[in-house]
Protein backbone atom coordinates (compact mmCIF):
# COMPACT_ATOMS: atom_id res chain seq x y z
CA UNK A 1 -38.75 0.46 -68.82
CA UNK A 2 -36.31 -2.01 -67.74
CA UNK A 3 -34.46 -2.30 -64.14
CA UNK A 4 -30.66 -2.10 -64.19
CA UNK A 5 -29.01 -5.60 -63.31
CA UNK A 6 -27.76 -5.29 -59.86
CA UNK A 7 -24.33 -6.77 -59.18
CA UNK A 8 -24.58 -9.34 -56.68
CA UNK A 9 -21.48 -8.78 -55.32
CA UNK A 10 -19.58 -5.43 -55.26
CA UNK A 11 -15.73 -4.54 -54.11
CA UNK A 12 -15.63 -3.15 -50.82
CA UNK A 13 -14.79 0.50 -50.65
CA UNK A 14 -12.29 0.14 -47.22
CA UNK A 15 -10.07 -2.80 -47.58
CA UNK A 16 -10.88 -5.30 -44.38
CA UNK A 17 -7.30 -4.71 -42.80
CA UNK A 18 -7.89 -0.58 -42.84
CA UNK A 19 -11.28 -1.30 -41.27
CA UNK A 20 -9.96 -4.32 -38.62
CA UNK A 21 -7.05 -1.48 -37.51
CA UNK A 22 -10.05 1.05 -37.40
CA UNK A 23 -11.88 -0.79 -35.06
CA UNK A 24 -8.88 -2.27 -32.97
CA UNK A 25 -7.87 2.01 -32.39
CA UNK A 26 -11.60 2.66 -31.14
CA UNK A 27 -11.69 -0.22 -28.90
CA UNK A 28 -9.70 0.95 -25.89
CA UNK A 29 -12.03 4.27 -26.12
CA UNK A 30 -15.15 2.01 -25.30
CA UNK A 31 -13.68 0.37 -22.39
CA UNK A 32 -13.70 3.16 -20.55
CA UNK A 33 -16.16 3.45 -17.67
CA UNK A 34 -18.91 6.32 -17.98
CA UNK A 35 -18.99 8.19 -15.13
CA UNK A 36 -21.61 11.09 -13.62
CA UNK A 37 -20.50 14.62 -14.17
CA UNK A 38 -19.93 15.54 -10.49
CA UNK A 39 -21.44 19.25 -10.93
CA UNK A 40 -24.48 18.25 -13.20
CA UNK A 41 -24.65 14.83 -13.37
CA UNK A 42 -24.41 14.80 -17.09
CA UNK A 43 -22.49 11.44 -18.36
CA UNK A 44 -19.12 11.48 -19.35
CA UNK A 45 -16.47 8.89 -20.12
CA UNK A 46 -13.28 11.45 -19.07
CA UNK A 47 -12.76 10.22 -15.45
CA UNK A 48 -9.59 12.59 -14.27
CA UNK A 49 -8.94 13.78 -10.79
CA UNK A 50 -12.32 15.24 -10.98
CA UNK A 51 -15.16 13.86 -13.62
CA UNK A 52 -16.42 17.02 -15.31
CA UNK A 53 -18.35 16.61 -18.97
CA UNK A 54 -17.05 18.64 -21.60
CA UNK A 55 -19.79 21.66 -20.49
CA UNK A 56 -18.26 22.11 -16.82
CA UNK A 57 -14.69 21.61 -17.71
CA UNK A 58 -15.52 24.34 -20.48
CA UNK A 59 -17.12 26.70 -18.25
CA UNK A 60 -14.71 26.08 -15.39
CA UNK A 61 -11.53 27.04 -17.43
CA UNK A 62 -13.16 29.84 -18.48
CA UNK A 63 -13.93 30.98 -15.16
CA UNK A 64 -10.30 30.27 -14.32
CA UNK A 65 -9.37 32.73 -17.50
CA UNK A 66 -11.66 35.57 -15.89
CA UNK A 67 -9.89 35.43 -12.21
CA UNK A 68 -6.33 35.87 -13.86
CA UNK A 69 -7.46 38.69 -16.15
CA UNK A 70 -9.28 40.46 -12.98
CA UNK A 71 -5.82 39.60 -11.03
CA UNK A 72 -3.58 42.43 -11.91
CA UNK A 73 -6.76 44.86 -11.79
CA UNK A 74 -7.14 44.84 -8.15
CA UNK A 75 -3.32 45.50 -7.50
């Protein structure tokens, strides 16, 4: 059996000026500071007027959801 010749050098797939924009729009994303969750102390990189990581925020909006459905009960 015989190998295949391999092409020394192949077209890119991505042209260079798609990928230098690609990595020019992720950039900013890495400069960001990561910052300790301040309920569990997981990391996060969202640092808003209070640093939550995805989990918390979740579970705190949903807790918000359950005291305005309970709201008009107790009236």
């Amino acid at each position: 059996m015989r190998r295949k010749a391999t092409q020394s050098k192949s077209e890119p797939v991505v042209p260079a000026e798609l990928l230098e924009q690609a990595k020019r729009a992720i950039s900013p994303d890495r400069l960001t500071k990561a910052v300790k969750c301040s309920v569990c102390g997981a990391d996060t990189t969202i640092a808003a007027t209070e640093p939550l990581c995805w989990v918390c925020r979740r579970l705190k909006i949903s807790a918000w959801r359950e005291i305005e459905q309970q709201m008009p009960a107790q009236e």
